[in-house]
Protein backbone atom coordinates (compact mmCIF):
# COMPACT_ATOMS: atom_id res chain seq x y z
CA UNK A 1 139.04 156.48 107.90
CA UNK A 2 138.56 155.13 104.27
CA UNK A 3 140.72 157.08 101.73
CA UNK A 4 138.80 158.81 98.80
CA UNK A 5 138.47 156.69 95.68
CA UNK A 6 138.01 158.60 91.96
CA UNK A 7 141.34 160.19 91.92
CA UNK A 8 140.86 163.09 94.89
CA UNK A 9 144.56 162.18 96.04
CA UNK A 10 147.05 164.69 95.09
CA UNK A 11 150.76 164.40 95.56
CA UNK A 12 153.61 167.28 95.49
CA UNK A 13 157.02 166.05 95.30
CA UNK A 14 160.17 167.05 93.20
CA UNK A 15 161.46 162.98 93.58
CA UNK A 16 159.90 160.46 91.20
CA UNK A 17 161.80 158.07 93.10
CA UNK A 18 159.88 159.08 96.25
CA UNK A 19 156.86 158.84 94.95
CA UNK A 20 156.25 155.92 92.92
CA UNK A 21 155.84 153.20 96.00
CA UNK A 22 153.25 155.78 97.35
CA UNK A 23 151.27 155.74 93.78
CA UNK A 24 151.96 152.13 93.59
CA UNK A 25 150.55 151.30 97.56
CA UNK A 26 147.60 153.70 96.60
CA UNK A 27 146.65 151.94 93.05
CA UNK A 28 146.89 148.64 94.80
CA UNK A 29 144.03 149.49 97.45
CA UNK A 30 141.91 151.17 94.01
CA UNK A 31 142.80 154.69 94.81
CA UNK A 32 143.81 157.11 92.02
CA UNK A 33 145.78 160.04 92.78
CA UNK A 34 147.32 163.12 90.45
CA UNK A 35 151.01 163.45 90.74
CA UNK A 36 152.87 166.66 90.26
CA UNK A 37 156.87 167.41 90.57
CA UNK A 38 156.00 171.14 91.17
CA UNK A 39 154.32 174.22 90.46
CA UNK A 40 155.31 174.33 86.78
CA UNK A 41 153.41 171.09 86.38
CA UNK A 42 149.98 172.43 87.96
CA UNK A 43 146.31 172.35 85.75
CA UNK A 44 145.88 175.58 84.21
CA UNK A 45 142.81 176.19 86.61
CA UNK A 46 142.67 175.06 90.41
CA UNK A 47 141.37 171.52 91.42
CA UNK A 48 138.47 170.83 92.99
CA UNK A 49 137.17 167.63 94.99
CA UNK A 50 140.82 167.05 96.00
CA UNK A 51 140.32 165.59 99.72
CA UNK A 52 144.08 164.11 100.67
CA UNK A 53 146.80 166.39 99.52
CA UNK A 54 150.77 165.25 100.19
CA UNK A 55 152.84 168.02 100.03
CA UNK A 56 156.46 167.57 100.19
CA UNK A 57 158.28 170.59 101.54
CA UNK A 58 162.06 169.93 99.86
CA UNK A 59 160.74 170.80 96.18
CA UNK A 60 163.34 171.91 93.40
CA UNK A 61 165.33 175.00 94.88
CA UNK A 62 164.04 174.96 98.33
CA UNK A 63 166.32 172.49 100.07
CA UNK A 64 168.45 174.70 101.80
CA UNK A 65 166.02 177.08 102.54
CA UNK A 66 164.78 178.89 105.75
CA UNK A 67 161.35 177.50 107.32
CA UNK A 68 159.78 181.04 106.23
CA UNK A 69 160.66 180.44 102.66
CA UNK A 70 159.27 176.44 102.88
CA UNK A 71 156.35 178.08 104.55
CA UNK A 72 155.52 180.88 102.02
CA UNK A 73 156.00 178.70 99.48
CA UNK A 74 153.60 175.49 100.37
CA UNK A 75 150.72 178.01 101.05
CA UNK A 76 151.47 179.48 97.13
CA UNK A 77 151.23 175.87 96.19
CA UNK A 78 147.96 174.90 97.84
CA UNK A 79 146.60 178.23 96.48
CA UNK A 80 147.39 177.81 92.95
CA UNK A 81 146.54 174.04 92.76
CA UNK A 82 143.48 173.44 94.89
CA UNK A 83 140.63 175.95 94.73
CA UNK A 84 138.37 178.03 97.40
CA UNK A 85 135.59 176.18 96.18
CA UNK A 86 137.40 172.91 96.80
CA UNK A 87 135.71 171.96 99.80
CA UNK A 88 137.26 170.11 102.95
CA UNK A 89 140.75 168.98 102.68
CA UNK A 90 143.70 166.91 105.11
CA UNK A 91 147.16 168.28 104.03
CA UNK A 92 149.49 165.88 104.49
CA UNK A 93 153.13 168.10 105.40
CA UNK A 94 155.29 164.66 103.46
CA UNK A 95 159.08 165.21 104.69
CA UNK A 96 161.43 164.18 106.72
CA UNK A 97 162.56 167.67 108.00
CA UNK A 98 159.94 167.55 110.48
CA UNK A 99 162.06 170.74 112.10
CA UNK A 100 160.27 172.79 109.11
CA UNK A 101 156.58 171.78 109.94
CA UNK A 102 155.04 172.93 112.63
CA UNK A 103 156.00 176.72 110.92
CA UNK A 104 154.44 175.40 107.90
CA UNK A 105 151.00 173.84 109.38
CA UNK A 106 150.70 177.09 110.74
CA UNK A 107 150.86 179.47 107.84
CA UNK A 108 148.71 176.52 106.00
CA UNK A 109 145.82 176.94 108.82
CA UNK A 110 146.08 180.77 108.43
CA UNK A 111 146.00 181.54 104.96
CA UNK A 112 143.70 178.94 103.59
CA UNK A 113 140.09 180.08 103.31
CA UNK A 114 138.25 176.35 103.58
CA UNK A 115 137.99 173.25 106.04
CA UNK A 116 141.42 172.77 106.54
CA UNK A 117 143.18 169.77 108.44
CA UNK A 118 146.69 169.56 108.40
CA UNK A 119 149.13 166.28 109.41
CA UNK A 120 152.75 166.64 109.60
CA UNK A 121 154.13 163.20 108.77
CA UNK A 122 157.66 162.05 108.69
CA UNK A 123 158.04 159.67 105.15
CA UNK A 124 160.54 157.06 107.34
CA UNK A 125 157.66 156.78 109.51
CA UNK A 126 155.26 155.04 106.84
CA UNK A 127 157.93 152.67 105.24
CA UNK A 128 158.37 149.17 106.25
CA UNK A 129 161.43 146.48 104.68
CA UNK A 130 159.90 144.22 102.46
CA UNK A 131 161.42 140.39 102.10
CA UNK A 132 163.93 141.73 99.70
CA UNK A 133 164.60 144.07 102.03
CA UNK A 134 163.78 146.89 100.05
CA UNK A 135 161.96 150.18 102.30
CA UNK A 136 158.34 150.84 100.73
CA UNK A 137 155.77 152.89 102.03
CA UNK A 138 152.66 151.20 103.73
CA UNK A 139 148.93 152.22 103.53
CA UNK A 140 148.47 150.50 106.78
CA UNK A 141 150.76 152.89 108.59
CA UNK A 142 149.48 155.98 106.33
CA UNK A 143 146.63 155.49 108.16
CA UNK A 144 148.01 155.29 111.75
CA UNK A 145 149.90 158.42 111.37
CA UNK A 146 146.90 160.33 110.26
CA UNK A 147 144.66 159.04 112.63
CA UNK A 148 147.60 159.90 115.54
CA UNK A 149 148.04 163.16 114.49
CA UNK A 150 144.32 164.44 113.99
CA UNK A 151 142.27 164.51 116.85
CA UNK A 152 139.38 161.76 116.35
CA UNK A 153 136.26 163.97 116.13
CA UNK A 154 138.31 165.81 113.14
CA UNK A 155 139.11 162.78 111.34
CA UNK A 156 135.63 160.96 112.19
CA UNK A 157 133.66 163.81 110.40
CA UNK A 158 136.12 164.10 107.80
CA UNK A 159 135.80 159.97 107.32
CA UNK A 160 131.99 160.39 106.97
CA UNK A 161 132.24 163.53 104.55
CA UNK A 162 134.61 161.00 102.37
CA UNK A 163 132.47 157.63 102.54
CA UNK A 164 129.27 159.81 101.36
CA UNK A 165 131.28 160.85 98.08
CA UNK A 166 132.61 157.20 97.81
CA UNK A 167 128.87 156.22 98.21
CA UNK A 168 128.09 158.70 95.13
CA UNK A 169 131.32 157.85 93.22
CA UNK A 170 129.84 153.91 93.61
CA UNK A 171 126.01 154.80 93.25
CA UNK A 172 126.59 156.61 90.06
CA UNK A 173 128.85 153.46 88.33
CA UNK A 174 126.54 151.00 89.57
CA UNK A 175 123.47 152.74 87.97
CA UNK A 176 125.79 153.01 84.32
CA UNK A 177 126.01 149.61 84.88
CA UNK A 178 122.63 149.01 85.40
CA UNK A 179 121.55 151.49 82.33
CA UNK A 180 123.71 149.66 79.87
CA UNK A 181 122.85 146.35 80.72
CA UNK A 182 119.27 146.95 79.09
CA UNK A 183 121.67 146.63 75.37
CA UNK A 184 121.98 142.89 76.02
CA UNK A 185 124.91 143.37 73.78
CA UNK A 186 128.23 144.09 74.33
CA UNK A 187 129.64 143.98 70.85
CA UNK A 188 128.93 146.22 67.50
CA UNK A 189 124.80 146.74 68.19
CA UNK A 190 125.67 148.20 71.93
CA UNK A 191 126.18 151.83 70.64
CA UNK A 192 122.89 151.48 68.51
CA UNK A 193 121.26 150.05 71.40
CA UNK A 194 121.83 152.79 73.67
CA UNK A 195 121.42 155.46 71.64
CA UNK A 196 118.03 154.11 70.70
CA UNK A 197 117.40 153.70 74.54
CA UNK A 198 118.23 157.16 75.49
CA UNK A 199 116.14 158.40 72.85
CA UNK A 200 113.14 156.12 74.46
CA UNK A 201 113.71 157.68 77.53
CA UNK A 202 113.86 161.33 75.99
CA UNK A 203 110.37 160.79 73.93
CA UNK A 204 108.89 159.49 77.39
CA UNK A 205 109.96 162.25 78.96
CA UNK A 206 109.02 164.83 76.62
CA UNK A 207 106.33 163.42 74.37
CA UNK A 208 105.04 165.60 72.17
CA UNK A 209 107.90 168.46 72.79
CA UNK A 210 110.15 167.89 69.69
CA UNK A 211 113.56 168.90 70.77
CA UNK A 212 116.29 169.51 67.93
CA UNK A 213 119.42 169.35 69.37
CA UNK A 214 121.10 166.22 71.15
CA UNK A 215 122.43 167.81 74.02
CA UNK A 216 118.47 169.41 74.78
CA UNK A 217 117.34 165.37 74.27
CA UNK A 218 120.13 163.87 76.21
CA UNK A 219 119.42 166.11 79.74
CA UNK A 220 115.76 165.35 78.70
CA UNK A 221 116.43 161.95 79.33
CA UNK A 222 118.68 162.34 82.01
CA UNK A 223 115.57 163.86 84.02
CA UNK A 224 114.42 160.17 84.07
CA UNK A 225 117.65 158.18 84.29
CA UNK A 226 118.46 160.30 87.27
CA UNK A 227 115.52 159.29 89.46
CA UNK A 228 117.11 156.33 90.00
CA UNK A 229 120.78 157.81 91.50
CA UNK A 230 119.31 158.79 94.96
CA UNK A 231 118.08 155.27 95.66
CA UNK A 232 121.47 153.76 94.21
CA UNK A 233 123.54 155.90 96.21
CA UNK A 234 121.87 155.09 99.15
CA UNK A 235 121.81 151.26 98.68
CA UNK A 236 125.59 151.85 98.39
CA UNK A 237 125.87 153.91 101.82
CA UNK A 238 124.07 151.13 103.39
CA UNK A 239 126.52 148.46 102.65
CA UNK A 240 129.20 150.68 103.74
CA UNK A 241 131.57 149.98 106.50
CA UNK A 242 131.21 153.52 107.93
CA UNK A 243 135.51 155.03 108.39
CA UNK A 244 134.45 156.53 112.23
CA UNK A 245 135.95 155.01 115.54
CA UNK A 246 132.83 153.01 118.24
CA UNK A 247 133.02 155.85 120.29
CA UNK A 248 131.68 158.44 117.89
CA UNK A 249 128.70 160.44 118.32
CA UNK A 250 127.57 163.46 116.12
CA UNK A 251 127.27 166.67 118.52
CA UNK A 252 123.99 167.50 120.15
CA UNK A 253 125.39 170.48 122.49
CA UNK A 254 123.89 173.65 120.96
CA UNK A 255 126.80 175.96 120.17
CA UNK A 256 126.80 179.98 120.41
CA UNK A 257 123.72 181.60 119.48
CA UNK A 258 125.05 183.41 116.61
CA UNK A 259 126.78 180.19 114.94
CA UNK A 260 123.23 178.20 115.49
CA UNK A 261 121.33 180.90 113.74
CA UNK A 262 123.57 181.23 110.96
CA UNK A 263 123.83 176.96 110.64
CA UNK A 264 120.11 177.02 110.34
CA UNK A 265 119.47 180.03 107.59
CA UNK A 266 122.68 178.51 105.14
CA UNK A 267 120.98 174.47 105.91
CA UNK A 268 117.80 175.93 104.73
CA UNK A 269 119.64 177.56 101.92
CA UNK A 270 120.76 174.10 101.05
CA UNK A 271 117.40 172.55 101.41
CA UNK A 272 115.11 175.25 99.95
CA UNK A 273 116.53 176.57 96.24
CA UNK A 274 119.44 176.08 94.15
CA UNK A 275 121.16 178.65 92.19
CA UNK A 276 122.29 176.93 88.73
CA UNK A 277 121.20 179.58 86.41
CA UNK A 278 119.05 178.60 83.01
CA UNK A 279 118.22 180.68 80.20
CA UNK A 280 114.30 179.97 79.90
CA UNK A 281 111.79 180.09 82.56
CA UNK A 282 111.08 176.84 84.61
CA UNK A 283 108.86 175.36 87.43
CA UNK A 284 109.92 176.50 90.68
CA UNK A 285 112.35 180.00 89.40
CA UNK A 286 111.24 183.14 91.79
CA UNK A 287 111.65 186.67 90.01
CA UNK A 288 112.15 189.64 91.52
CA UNK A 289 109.77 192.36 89.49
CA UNK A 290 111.81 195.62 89.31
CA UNK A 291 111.42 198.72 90.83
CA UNK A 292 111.37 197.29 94.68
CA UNK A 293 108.42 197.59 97.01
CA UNK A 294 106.87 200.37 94.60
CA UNK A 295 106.91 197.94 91.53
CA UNK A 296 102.41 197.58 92.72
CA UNK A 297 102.23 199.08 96.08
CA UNK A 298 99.00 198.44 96.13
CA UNK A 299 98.61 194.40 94.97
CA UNK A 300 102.11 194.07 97.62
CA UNK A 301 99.87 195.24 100.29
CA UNK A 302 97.38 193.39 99.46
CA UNK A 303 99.47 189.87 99.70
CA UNK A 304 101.00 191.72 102.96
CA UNK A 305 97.25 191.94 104.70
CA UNK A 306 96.76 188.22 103.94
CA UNK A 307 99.87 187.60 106.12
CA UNK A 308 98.95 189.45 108.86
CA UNK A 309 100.85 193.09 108.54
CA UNK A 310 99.85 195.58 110.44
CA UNK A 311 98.77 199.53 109.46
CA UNK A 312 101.96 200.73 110.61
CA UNK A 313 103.82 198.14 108.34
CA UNK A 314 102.13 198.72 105.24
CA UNK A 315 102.51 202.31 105.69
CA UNK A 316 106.57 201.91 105.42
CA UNK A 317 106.62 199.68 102.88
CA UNK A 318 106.65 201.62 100.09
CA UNK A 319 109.82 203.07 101.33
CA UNK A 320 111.69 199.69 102.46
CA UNK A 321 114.77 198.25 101.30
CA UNK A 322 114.08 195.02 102.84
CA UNK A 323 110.75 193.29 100.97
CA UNK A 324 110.64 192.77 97.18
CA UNK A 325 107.90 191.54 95.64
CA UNK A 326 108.03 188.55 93.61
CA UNK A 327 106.79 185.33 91.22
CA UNK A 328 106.92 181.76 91.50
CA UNK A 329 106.88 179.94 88.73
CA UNK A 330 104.01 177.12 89.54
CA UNK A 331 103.89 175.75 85.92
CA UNK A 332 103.27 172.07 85.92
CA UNK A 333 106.36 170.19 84.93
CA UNK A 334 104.66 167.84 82.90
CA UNK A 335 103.30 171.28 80.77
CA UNK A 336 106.94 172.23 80.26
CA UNK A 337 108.62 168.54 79.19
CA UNK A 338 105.75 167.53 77.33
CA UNK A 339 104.53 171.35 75.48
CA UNK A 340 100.97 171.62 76.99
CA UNK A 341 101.67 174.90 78.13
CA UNK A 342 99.03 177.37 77.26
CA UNK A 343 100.54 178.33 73.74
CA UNK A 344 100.22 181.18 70.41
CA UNK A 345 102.51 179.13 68.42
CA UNK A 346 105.64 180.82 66.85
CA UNK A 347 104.87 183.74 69.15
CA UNK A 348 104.56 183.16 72.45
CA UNK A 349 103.92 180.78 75.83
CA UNK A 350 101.76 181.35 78.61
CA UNK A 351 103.06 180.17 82.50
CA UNK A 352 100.86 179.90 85.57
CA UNK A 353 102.64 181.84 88.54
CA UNK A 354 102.24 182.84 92.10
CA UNK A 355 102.94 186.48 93.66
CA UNK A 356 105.11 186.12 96.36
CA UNK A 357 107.26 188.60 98.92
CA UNK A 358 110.70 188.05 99.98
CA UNK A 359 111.80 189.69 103.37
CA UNK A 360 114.13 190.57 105.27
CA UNK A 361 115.33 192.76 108.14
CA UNK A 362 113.08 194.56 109.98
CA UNK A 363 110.49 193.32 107.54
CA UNK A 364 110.07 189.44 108.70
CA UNK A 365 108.64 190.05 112.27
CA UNK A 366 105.89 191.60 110.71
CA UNK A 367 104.31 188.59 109.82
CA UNK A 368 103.05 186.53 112.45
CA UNK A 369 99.57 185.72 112.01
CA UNK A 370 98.29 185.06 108.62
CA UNK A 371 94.69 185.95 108.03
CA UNK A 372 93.96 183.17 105.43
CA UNK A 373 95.11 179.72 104.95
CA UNK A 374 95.91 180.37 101.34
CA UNK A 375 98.97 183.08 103.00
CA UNK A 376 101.92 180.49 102.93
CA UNK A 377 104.86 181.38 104.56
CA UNK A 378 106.99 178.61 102.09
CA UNK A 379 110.61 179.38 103.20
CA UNK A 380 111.61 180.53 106.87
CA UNK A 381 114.78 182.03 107.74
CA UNK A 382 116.86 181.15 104.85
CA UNK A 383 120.53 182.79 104.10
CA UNK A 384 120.72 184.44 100.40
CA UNK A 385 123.74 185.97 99.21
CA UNK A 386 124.55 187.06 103.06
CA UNK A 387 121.40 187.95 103.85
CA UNK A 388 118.81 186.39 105.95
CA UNK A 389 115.22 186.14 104.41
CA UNK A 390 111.38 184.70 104.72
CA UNK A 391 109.45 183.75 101.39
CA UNK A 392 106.00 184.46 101.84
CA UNK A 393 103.74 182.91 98.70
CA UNK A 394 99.90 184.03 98.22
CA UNK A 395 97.92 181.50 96.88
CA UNK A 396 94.90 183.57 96.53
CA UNK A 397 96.60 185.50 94.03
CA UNK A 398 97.76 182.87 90.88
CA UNK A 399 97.81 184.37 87.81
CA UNK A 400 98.83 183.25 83.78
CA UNK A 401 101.18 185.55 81.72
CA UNK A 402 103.84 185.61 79.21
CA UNK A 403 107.06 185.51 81.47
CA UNK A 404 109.11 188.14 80.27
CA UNK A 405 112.61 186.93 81.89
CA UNK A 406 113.69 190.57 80.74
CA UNK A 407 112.04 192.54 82.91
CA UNK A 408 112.57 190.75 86.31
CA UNK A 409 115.39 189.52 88.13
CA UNK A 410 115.81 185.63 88.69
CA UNK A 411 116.92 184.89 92.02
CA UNK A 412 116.84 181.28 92.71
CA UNK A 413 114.79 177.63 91.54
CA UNK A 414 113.12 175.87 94.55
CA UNK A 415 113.54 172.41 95.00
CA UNK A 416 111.42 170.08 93.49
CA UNK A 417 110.34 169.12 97.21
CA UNK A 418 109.27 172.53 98.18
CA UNK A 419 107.90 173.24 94.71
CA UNK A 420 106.01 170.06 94.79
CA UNK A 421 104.28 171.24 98.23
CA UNK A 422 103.49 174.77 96.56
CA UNK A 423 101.85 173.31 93.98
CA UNK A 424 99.60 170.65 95.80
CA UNK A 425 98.41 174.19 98.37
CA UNK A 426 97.63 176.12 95.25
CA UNK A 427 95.69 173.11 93.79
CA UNK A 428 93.85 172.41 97.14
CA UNK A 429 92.97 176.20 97.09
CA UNK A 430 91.66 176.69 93.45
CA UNK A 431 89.45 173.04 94.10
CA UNK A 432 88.45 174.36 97.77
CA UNK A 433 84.40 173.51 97.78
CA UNK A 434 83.66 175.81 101.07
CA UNK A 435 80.65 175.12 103.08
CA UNK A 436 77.26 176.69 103.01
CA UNK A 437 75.02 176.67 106.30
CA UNK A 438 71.66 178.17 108.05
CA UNK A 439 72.84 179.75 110.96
């Protein structure tokens, strides 16, 4: 397993002493890590991205203390330095009072709400005598212990999860690179030079949409400097030498039925929208129009016919908890970076939309055979906030309006992907010719 690079080592130890041949083996192989004495020297607010974590279980005041105590106390410290949101993480239990662990690992596995892998690893065990017969610690034998004391389909998975974010960390350096090599200068002209550049790249995204402020500009140009990151990171995967042992293999056994189901609805989750909330209306956002199922009874059943519902469905839906109706933003992007939306200027701006449903309960079997092929059924079986749900879009029914972000509630953004496929249905439908002929 390759060790994270970008700083996502942490250590925890009271002795400077200790630590310093650790930091030193670390910075020697290019890996950065954060080193705290104790609690008192903890960020203000949690860590996140942290993926090796030494903890060393003598800290100031504890070193004649009852496994309990050692115990309560490294699960406060995780707590208060790493966050929930963190992500997967190997705690590394760094003592030589290996008596103390296994108590330790234990209250670590229980409390700890995230991916949680946990090594118990004496320090003596990781030093070697150098030639001036000094003890230092050893990377190489780092290694050995952790791979000895996880199993290897833990540590394999783990190893991938940290050469992707390696791959990313490298991808996005090697495209800064790349973007400030077009100054050609390295001295006095290089700030002018790239400031001028991301201004190119701001106008050429945006053309004739004057923005004011430099922070609007510079993630305007960062909508084209970004294209490239996906095929950087990926050229830097592919010269990877992947951290997993020969024998390897990703699992193909299906697991219970109920941890399948819910692995499919929070992948499509991933896949289908994200939820990174904006304060102005853009391609791909899906409002929910207040006042539920009754917000246009009549228009949702409608949409619902096109789908397939039956009578006894569209009876009940009036009353149901478990549909909303909704609109999809289907505004070209090129109308929103470049101001050719439909416009009253100084008062208002028009966007094109889609009517949509969102189900969910009892609510998504009823929808099995769509009467038209302009009834999309975009997103199938996706998890949202807990909840399992279909997105069923209408193409037959696009409209234009003022979007009044005020009077609906924004749920998520598609992807650009599924937007993108949205968009080319709905333009295939409005520029369907349809066939005429004698029978």
């Amino acid at each position: 397993m390759d060790l994270p690079k970008n700083a996502r080592v942490a250590v925890v130890d009271n002795e400077p002493k200790e630590v310093k041949d650790l930091l030193a083996v670390l910075a020697k192989k290019g890996i950065g890590a954060l080193y705290y004495v104790g609690p008192s020297a903890f960020p203000a607010d949690p860590l996140t991205g942290i993926r090796l974590l030494f903890l060393d279980l003598e800290l100031e005041g504890l070193q004649s203390s009852s496994p309990t105590t050692k115990a309560s106390t490294a699960v406060g410290v995780l707590k208060k330095l790493v966050s929930p949101d963190n992500g997967p993480l190997v705690v590394v239990i760094w003592t030589d009072h290996q008596e103390d662990a296994a108590q330790v690992k234990a209250a670590l596995q229980q409390a700890v709400k995230m991916p949680l892998f946990v090594a118990c690893i004496a320090k003596s065990d990781c030093e070697t005598v150098d030639e001036t017969g000094e003890r230092r610690f050893s990377l190489d034998l780092i290694q050995t212990q952790l791979d000895a004391q996880l199993s290897s389909a833990e540590i394999d998975v783990f190893g991938l999860y940290v050469d992707w974010e390696n791959a990313v960390f490298k991808g996005t350096v090697q495209l800064a690179a790349r973007l400030s090599s077009v100054a050609d200068d390295n001295g006095e002209k290089w700030h002018e030079i790239m400031s001028r550049a991301f201004h190119k790249l701001y106008k050429t995204e945006c053309d004739k949409n004057d923005l004011v402020g430099a922070k609007e500009q510079f993630l305007c140009a960062c909508h084209l400097y970004n294209d490239g990151l996906v095929s950087s990171v990926n050229n830097a995967l592919s010269k990877m030498q992947l951290g997993v042992s020969e024998e390897f293999k990703f699992k193909e056994e299906k697991l219970s039925d109920e941890i399948e189901n819910a692995l499919r609805n929070r992948l499509n989750a991933f896949l289908f929208y994200d939820r990174i909330s904006h304060a102005f209306v853009a391609p791909g956002d899906v409002f929910a129009v207040r006042g539920g199922a009754g917000a246009d009874a009549n228009l949702l059943k409608a949409i619902l016919r096109d789908f397939g519902a039956n009578c006894e469905l569209l009876d009940s839906i009036s009353q149901s908890e478990n549909i909303k109706l909704c609109k999809v933003i289907v505004t070209p992007l090129c109308d929103v970076a470049q101001n050719k939306k439909l416009t009253v200027p100084n008062v208002c701006k028009f966007d094109r939309y889609a009517w949509a449903v969102l189900a969910c309960g009892d609510m998504r079997s009823g929808f099995k055979n769509p009467k038209t092929d302009y009834a999309y059924n975009v997103l199938k079986g996706f998890e949202y906030d807990g909840v399992v749900y279909d997105l069923l879009i209408d193409l037959c029914a696009i409209g234009t309006e003022v979007v009044d972000i005020e009077s609906m509630d924004w749920l998520f953004t598609l992807k650009p992907a599924i937007l993108a496929d949205v968009q080319s249905k709905a333009a295939n439908q409005l520029n369907r010719i349809g066939i005429c002929a004698v029978k």
